[in-house]
PDB file of N, CA and C in Angstrom:
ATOM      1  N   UNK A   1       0.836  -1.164   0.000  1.00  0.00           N
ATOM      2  CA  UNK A   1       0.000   0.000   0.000  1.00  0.00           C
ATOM      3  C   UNK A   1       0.891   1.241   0.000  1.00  0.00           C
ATOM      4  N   UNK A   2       0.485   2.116  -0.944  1.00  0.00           N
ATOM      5  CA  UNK A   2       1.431   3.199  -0.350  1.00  0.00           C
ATOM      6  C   UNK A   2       0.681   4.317  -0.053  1.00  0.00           C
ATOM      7  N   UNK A   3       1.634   5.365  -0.034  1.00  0.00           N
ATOM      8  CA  UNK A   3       0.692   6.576   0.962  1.00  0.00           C
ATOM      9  C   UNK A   3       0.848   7.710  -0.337  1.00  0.00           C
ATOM     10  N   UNK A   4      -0.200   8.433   0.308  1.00  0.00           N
ATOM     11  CA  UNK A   4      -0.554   9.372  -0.911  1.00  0.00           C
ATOM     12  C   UNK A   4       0.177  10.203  -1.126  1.00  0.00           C
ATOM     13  N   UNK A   5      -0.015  11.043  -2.377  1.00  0.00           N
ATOM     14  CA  UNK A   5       1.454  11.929  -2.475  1.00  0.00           C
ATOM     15  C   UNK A   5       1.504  13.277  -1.686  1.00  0.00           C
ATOM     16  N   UNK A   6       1.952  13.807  -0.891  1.00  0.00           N
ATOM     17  CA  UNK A   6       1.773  15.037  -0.139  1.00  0.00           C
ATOM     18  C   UNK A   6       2.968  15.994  -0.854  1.00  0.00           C
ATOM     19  N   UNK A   7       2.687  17.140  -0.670  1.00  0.00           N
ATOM     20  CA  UNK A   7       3.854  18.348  -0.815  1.00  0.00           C
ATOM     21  C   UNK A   7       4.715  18.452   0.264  1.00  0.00           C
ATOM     22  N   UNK A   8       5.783  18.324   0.475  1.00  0.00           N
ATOM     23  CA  UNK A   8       7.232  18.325   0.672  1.00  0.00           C
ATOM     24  C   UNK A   8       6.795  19.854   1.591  1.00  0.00           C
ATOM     25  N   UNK A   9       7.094  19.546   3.531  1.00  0.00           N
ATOM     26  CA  UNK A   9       7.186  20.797   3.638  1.00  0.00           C
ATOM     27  C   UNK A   9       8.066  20.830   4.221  1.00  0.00           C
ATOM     28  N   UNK A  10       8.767  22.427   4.835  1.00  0.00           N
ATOM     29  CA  UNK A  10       9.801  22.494   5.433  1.00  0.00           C
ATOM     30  C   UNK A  10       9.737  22.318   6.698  1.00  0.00           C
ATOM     31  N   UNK A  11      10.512  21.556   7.409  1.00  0.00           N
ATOM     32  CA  UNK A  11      10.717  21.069   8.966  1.00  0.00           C
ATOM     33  C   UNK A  11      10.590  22.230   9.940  1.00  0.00           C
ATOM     34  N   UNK A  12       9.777  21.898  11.003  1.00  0.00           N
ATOM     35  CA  UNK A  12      10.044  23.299  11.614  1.00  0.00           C
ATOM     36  C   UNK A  12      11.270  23.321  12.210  1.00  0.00           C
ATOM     37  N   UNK A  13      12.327  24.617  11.717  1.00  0.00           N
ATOM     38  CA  UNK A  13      13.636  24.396  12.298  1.00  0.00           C
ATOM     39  C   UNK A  13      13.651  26.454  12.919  1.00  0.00           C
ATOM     40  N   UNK A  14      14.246  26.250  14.034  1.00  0.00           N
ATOM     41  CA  UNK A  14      14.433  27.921  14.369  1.00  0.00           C
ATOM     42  C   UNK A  14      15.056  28.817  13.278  1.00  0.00           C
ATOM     43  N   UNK A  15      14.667  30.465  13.307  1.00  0.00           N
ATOM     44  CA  UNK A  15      13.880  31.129  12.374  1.00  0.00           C
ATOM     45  C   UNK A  15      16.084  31.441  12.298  1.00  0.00           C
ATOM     46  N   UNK A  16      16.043  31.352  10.967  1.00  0.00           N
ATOM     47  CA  UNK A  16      17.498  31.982  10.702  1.00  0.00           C
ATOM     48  C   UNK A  16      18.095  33.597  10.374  1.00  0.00           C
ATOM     49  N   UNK A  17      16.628  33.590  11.492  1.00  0.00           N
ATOM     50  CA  UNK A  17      16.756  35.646  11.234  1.00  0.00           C
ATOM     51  C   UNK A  17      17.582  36.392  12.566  1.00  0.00           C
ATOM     52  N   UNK A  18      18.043  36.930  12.275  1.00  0.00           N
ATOM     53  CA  UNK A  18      19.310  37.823  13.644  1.00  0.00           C
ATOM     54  C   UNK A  18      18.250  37.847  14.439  1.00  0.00           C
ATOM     55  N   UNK A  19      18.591  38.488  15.246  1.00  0.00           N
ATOM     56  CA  UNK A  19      17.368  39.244  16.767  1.00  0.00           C
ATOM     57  C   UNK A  19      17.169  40.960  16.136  1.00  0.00           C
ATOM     58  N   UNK A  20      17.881  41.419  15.672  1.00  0.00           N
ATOM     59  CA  UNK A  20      17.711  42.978  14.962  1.00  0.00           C
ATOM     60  C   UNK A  20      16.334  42.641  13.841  1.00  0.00           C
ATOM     61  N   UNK A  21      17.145  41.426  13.146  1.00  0.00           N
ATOM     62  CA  UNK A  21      15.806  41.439  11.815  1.00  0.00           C
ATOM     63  C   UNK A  21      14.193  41.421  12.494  1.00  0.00           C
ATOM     64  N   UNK A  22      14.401  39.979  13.898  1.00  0.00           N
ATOM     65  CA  UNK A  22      13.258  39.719  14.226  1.00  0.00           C
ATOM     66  C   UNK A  22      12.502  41.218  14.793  1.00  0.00           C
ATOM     67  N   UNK A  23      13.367  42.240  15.423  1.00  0.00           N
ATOM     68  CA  UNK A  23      13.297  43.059  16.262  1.00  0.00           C
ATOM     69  C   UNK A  23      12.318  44.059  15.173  1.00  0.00           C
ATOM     70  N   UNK A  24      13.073  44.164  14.190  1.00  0.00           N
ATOM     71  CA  UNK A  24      12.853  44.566  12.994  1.00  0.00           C
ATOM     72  C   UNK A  24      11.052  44.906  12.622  1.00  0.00           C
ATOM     73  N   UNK A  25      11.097  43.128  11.850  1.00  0.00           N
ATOM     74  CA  UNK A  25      10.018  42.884  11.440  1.00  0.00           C
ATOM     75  C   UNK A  25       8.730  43.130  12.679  1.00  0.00           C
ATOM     76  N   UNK A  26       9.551  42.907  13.754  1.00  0.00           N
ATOM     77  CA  UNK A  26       7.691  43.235  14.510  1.00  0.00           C
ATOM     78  C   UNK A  26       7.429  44.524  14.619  1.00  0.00           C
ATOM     79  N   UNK A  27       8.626  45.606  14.684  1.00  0.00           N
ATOM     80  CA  UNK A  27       7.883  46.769  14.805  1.00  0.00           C
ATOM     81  C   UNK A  27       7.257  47.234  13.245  1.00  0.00           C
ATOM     82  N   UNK A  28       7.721  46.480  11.982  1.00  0.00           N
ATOM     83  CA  UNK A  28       7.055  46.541  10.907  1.00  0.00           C
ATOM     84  C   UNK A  28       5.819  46.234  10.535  1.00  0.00           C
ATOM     85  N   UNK A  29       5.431  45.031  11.863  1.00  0.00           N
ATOM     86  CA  UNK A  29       3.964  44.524  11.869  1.00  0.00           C
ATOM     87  C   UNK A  29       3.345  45.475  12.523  1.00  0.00           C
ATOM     88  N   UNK A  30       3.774  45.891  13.629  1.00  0.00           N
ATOM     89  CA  UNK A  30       3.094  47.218  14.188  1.00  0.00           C
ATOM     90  C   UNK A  30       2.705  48.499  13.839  1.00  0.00           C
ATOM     91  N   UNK A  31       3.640  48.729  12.607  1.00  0.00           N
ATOM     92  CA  UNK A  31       3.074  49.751  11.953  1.00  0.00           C
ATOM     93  C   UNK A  31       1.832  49.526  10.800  1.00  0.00           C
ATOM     94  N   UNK A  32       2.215  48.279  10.227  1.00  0.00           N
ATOM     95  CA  UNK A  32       0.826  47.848   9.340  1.00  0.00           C
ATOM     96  C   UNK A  32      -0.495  47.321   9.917  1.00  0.00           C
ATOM     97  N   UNK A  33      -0.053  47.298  11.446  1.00  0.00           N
ATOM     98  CA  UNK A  33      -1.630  47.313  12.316  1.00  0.00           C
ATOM     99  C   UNK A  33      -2.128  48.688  12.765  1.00  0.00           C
ATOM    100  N   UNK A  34      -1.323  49.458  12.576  1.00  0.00           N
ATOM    101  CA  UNK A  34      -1.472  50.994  13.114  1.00  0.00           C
ATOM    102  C   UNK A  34      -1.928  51.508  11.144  1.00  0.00           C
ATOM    103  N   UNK A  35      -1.507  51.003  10.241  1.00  0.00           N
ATOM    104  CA  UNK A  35      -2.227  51.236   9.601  1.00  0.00           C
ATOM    105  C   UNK A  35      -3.345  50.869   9.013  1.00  0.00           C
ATOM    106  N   UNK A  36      -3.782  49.708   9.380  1.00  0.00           N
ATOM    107  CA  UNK A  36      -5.223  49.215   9.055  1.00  0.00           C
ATOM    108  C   UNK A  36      -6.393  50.125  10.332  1.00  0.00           C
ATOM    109  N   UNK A  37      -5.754  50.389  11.205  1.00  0.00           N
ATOM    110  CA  UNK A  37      -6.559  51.485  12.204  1.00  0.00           C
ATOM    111  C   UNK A  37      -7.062  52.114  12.201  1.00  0.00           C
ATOM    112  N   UNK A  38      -5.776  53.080  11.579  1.00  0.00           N
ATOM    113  CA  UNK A  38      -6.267  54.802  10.752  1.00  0.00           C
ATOM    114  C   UNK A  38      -5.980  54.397   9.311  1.00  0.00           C
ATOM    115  N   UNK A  39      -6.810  53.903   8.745  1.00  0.00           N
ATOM    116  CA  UNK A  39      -6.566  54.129   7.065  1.00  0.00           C
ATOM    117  C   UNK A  39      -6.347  55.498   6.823  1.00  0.00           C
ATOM    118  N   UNK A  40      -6.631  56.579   6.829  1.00  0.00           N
ATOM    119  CA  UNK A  40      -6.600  57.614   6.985  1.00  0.00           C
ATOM    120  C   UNK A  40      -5.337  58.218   6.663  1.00  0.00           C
ATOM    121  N   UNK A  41      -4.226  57.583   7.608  1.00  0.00           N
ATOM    122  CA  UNK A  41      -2.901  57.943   7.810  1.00  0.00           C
ATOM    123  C   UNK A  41      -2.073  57.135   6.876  1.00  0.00           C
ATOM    124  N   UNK A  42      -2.491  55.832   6.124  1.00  0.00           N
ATOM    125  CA  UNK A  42      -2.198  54.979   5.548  1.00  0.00           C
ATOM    126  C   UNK A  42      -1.044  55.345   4.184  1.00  0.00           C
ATOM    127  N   UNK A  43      -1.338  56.623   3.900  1.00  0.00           N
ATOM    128  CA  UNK A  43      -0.344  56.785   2.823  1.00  0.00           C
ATOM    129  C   UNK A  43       0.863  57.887   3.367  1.00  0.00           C
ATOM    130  N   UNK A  44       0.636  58.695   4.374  1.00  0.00           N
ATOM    131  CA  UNK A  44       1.592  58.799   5.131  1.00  0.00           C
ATOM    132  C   UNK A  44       3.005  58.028   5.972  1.00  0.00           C
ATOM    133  N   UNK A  45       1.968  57.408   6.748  1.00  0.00           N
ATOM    134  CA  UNK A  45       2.942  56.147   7.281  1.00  0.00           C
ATOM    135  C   UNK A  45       3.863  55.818   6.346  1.00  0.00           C
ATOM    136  N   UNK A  46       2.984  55.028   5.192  1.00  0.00           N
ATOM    137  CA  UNK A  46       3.719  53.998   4.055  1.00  0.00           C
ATOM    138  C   UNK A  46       4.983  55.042   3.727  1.00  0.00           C
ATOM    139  N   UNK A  47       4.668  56.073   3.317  1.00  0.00           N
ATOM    140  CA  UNK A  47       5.674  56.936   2.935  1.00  0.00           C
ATOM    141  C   UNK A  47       6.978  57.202   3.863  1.00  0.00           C
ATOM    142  N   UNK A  48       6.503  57.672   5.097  1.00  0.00           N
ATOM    143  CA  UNK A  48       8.057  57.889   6.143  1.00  0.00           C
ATOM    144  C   UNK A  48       8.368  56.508   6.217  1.00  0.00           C
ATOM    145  N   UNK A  49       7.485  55.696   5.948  1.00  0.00           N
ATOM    146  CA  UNK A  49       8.606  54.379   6.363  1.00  0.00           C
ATOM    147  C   UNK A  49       9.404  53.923   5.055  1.00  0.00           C
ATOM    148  N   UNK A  50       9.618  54.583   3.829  1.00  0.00           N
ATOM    149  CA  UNK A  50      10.119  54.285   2.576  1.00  0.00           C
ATOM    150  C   UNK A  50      11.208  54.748   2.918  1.00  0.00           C
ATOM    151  N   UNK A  51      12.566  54.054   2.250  1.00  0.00           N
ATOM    152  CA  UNK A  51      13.680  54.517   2.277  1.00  0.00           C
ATOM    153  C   UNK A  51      13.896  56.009   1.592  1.00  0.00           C
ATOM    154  N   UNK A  52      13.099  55.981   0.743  1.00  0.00           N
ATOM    155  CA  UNK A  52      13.116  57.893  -0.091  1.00  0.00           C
ATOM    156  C   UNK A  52      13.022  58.585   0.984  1.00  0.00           C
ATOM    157  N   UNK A  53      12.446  58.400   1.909  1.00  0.00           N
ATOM    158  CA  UNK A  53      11.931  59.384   3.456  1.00  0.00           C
ATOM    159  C   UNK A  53      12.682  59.118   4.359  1.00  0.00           C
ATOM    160  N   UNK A  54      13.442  58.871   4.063  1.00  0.00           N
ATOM    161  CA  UNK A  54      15.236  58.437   5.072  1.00  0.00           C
ATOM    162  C   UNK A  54      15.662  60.149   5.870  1.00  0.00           C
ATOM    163  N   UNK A  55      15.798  60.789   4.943  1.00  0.00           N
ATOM    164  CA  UNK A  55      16.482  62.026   5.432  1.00  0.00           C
ATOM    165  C   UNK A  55      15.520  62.898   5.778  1.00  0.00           C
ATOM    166  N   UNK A  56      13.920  62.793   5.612  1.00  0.00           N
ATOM    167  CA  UNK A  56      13.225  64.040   5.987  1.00  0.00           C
ATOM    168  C   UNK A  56      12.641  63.209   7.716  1.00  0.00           C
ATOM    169  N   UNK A  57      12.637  61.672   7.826  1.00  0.00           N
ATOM    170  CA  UNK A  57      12.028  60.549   8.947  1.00  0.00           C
ATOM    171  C   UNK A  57      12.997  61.186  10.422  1.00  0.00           C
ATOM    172  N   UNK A  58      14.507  60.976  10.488  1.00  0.00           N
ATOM    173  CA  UNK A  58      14.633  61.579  11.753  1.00  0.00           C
ATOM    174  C   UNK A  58      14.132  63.133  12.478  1.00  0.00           C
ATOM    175  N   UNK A  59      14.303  64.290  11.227  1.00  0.00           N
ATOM    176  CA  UNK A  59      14.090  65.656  11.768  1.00  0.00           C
ATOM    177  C   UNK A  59      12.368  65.575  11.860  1.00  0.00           C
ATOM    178  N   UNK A  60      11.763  64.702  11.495  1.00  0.00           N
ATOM    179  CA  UNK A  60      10.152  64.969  11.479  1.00  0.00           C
ATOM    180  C   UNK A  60      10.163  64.102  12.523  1.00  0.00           C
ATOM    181  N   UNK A  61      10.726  63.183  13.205  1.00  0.00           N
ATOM    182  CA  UNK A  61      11.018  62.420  14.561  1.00  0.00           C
ATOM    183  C   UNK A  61      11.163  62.856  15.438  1.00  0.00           C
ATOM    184  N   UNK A  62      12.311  63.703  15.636  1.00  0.00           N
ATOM    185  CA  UNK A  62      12.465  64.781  16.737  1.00  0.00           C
ATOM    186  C   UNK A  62      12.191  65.673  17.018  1.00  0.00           C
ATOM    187  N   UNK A  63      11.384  66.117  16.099  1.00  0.00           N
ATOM    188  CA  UNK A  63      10.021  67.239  16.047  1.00  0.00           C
ATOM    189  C   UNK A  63       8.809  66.678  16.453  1.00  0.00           C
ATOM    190  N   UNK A  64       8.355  65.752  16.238  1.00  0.00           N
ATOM    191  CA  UNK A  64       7.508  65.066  16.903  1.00  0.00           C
ATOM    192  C   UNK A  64       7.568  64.581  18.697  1.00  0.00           C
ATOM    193  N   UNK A  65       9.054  64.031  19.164  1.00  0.00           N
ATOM    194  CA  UNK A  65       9.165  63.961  20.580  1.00  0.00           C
ATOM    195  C   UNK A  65       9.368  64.865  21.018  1.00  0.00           C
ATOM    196  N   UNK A  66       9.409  65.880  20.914  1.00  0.00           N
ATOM    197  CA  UNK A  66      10.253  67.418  21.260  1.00  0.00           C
ATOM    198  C   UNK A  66       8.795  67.704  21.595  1.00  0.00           C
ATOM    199  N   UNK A  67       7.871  68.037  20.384  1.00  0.00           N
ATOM    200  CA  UNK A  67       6.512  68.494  21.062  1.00  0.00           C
ATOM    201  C   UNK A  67       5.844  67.631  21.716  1.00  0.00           C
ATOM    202  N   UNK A  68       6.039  66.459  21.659  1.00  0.00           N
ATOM    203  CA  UNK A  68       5.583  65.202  23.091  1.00  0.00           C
ATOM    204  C   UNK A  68       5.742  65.605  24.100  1.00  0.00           C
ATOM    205  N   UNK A  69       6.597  66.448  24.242  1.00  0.00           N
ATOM    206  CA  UNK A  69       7.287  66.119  25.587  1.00  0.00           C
ATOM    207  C   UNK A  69       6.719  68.080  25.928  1.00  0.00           C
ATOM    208  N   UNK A  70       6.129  68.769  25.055  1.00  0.00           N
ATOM    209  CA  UNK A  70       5.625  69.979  25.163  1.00  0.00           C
ATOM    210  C   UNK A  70       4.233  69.865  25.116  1.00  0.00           C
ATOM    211  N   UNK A  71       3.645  68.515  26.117  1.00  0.00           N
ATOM    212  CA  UNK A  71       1.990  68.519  25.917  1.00  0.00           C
ATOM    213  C   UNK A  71       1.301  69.121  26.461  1.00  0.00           C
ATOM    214  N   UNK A  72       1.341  69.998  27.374  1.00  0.00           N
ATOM    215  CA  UNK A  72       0.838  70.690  28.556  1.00  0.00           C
ATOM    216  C   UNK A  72       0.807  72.024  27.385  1.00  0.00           C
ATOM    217  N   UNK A  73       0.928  72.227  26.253  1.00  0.00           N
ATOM    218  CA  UNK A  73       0.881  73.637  26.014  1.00  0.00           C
ATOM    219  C   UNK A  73       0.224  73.399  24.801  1.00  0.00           C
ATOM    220  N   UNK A  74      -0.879  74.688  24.366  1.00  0.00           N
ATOM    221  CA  UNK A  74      -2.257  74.194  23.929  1.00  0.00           C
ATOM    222  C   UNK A  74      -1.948  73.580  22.223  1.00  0.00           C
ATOM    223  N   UNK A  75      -0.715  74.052  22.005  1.00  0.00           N
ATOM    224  CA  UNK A  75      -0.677  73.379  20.598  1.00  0.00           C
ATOM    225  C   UNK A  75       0.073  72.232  19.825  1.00  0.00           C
ATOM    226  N   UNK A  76       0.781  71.703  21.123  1.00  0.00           N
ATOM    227  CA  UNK A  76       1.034  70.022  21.226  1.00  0.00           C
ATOM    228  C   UNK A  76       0.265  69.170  22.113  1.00  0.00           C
ATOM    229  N   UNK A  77       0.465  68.030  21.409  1.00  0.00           N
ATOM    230  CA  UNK A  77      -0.423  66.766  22.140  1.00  0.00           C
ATOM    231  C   UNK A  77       0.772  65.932  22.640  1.00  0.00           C
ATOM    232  N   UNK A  78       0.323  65.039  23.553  1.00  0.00           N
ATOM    233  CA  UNK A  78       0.797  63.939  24.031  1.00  0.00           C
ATOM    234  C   UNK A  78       1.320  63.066  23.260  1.00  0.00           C
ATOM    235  N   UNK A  79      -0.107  62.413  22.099  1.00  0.00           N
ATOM    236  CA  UNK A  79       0.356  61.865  20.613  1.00  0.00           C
ATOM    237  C   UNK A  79       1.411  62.074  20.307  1.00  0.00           C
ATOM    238  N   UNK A  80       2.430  63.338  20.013  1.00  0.00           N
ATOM    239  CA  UNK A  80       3.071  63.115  19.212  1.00  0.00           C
ATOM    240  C   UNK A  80       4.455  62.618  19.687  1.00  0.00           C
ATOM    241  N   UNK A  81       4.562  62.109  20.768  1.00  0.00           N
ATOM    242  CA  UNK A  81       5.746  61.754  21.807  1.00  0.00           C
ATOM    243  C   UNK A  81       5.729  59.862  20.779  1.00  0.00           C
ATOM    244  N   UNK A  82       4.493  59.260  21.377  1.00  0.00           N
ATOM    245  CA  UNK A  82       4.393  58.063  20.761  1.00  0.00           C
ATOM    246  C   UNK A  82       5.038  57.970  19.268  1.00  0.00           C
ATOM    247  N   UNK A  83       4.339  58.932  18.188  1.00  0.00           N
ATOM    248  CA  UNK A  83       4.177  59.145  16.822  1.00  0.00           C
ATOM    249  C   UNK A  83       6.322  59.252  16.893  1.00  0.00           C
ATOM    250  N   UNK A  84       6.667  59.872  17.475  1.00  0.00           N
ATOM    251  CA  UNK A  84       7.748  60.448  17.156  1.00  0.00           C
ATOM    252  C   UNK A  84       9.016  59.366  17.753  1.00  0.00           C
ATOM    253  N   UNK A  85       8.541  58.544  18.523  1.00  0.00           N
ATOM    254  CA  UNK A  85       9.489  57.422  18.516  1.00  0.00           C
ATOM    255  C   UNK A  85       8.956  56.308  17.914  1.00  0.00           C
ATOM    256  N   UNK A  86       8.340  56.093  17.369  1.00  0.00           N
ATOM    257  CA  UNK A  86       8.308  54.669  16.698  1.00  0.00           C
ATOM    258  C   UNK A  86       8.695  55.421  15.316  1.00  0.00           C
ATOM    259  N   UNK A  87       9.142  56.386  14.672  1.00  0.00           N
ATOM    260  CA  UNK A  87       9.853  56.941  13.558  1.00  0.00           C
ATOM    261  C   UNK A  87      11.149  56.637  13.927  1.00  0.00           C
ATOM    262  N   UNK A  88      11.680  57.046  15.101  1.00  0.00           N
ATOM    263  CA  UNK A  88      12.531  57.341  15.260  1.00  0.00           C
ATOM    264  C   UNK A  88      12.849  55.651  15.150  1.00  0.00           C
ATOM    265  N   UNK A  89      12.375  54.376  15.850  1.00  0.00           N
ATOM    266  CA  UNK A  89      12.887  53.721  16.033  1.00  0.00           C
ATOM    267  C   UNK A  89      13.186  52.755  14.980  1.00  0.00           C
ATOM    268  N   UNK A  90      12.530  53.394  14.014  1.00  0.00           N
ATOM    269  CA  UNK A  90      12.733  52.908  12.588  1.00  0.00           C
ATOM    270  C   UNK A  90      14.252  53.034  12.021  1.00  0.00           C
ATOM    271  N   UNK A  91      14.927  53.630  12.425  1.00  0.00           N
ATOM    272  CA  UNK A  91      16.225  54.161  12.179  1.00  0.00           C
ATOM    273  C   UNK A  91      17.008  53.593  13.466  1.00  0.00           C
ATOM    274  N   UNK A  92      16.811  54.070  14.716  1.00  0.00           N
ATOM    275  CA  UNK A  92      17.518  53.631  15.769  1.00  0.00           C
ATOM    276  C   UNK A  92      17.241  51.732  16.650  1.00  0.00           C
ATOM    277  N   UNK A  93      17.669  50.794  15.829  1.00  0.00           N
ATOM    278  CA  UNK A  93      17.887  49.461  16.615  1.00  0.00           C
ATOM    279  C   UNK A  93      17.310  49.619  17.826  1.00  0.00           C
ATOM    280  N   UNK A  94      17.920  50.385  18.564  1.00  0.00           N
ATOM    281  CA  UNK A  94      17.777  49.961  20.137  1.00  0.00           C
ATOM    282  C   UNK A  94      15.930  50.243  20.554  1.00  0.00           C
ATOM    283  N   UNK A  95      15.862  51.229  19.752  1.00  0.00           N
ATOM    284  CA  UNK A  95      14.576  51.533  20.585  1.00  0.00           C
ATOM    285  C   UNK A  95      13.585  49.860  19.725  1.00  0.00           C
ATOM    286  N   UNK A  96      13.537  49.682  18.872  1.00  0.00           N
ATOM    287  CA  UNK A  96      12.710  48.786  18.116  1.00  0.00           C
ATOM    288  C   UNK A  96      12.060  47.995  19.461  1.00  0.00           C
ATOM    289  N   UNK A  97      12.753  47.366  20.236  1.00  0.00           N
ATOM    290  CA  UNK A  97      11.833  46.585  20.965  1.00  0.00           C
ATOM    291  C   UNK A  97      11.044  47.185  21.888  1.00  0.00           C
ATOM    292  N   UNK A  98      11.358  48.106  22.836  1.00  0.00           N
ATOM    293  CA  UNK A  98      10.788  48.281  23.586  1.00  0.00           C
ATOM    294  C   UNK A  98       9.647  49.527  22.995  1.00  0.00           C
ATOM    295  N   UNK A  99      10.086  49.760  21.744  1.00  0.00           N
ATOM    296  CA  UNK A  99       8.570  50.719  21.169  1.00  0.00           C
ATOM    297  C   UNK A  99       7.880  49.807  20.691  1.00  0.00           C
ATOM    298  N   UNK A 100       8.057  48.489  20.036  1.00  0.00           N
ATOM    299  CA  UNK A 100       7.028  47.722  19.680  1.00  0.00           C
ATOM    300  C   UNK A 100       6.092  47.060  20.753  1.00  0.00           C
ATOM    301  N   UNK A 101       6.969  46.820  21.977  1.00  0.00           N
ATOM    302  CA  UNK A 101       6.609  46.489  23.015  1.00  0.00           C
ATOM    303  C   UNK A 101       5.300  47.612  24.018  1.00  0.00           C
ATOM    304  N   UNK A 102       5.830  48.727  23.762  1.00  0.00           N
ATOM    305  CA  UNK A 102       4.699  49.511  23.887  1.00  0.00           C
ATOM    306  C   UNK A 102       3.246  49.650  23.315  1.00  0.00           C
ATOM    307  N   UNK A 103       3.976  49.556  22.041  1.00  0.00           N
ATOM    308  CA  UNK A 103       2.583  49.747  20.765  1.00  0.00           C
ATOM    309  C   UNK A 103       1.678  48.335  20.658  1.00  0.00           C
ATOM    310  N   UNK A 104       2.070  47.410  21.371  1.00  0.00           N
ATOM    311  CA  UNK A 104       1.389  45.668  21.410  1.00  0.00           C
ATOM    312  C   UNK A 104       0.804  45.912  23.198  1.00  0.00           C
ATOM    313  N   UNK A 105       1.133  46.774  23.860  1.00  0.00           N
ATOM    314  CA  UNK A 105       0.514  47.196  25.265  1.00  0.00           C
ATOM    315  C   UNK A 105      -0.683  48.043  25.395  1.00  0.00           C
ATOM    316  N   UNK A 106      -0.260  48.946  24.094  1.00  0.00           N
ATOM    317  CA  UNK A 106      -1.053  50.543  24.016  1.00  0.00           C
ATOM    318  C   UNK A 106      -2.221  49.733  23.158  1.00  0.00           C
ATOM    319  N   UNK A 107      -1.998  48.974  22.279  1.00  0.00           N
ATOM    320  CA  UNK A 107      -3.870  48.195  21.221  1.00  0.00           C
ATOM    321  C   UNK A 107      -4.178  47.391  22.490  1.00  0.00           C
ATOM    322  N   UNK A 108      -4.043  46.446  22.863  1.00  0.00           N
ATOM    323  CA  UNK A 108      -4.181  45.524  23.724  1.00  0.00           C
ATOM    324  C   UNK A 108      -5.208  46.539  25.017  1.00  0.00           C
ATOM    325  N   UNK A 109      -4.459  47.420  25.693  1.00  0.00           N
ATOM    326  CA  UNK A 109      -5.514  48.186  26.602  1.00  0.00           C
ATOM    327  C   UNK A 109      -6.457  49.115  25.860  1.00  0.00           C
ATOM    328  N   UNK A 110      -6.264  49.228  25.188  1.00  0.00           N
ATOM    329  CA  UNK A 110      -7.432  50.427  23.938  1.00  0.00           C
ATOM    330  C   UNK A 110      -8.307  49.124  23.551  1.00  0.00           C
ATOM    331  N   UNK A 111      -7.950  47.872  23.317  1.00  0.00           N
ATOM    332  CA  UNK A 111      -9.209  47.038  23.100  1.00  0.00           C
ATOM    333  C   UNK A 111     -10.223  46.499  24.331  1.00  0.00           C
ATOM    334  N   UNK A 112      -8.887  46.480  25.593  1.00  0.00           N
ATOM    335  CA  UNK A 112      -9.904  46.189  26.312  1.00  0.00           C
ATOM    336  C   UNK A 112     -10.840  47.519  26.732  1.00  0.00           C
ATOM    337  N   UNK A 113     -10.524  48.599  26.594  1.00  0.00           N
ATOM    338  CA  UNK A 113     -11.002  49.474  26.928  1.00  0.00           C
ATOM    339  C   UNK A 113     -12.635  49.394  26.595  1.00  0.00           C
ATOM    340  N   UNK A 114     -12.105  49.635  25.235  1.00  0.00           N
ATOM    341  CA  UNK A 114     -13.657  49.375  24.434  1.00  0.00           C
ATOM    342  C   UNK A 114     -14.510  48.714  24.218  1.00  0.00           C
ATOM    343  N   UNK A 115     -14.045  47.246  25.223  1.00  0.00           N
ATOM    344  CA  UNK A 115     -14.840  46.245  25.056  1.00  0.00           C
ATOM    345  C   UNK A 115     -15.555  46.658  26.402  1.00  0.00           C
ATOM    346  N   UNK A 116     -14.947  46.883  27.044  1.00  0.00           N
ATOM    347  CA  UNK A 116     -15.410  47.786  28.605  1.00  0.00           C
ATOM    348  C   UNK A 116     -17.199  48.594  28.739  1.00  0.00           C
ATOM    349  N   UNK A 117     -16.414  49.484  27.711  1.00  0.00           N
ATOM    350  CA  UNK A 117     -17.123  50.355  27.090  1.00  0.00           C
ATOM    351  C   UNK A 117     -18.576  50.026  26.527  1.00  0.00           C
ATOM    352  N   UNK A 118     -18.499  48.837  25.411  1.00  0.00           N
ATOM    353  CA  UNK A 118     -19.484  48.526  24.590  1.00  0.00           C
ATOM    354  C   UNK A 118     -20.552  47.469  25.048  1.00  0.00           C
ATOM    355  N   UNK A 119     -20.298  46.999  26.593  1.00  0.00           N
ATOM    356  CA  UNK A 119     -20.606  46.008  26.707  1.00  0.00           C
ATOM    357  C   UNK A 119     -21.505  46.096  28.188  1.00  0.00           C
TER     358      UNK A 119
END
């Protein structure tokens, strides 16, 4: 008897990606969940995160945490502290985890929030 023909898959073997790449790719998933959110913002985002937007992404970064950190005054928000490091961390390694790590904390309580809310 033999056995039927199956497709050939690959073994599960650990992922042969650095810890930067992995570090990488999740804050990349985080931004394409932040853009299914705000469609809105959707062609923005896409854009600072393009390598063409390399040189305008840090100074629009630190313009962004700079007025984060100026929220108490009526024409910055809080927002843009968040907004302005996950740009930034697009460029800077180190921050990648612990801003993705934020941004998987910050949906997570905004959902439970609203389930709070709706229910």
């Amino acid at each position: 008897m033999t056995k039927p023909h199956t497709p050939d898959r690959p073994k599960a073997s650990p992922s042969r990606a650095t810890p930067h790449e992995r570090r990488h790719a999740r804050l990349m998933r985080q931004f394409d969940k932040l853009r299914r959110m705000l469609p809105w913002l959707d062609g923005w985002i896409r854009h600072l995160q393009s390598d063409r937007a390399a040189l305008i992404r840090l100074p629009v970064a630190l313009l962004l945490t700079f007025g984060g950190l100026l929220w108490f005054l009526p024409v910055f928000g809080l927002w843009m502290l968040p907004a302005g490091l996950m740009l930034l961390a697009i460029d800077i390694p180190t921050l990648q985890h612990p801003v993705s790590v934020w941004f998987i904390r910050a949906r997570r309580w905004w959902a439970r929030q609203r389930r709070a809310r709706w229910w």
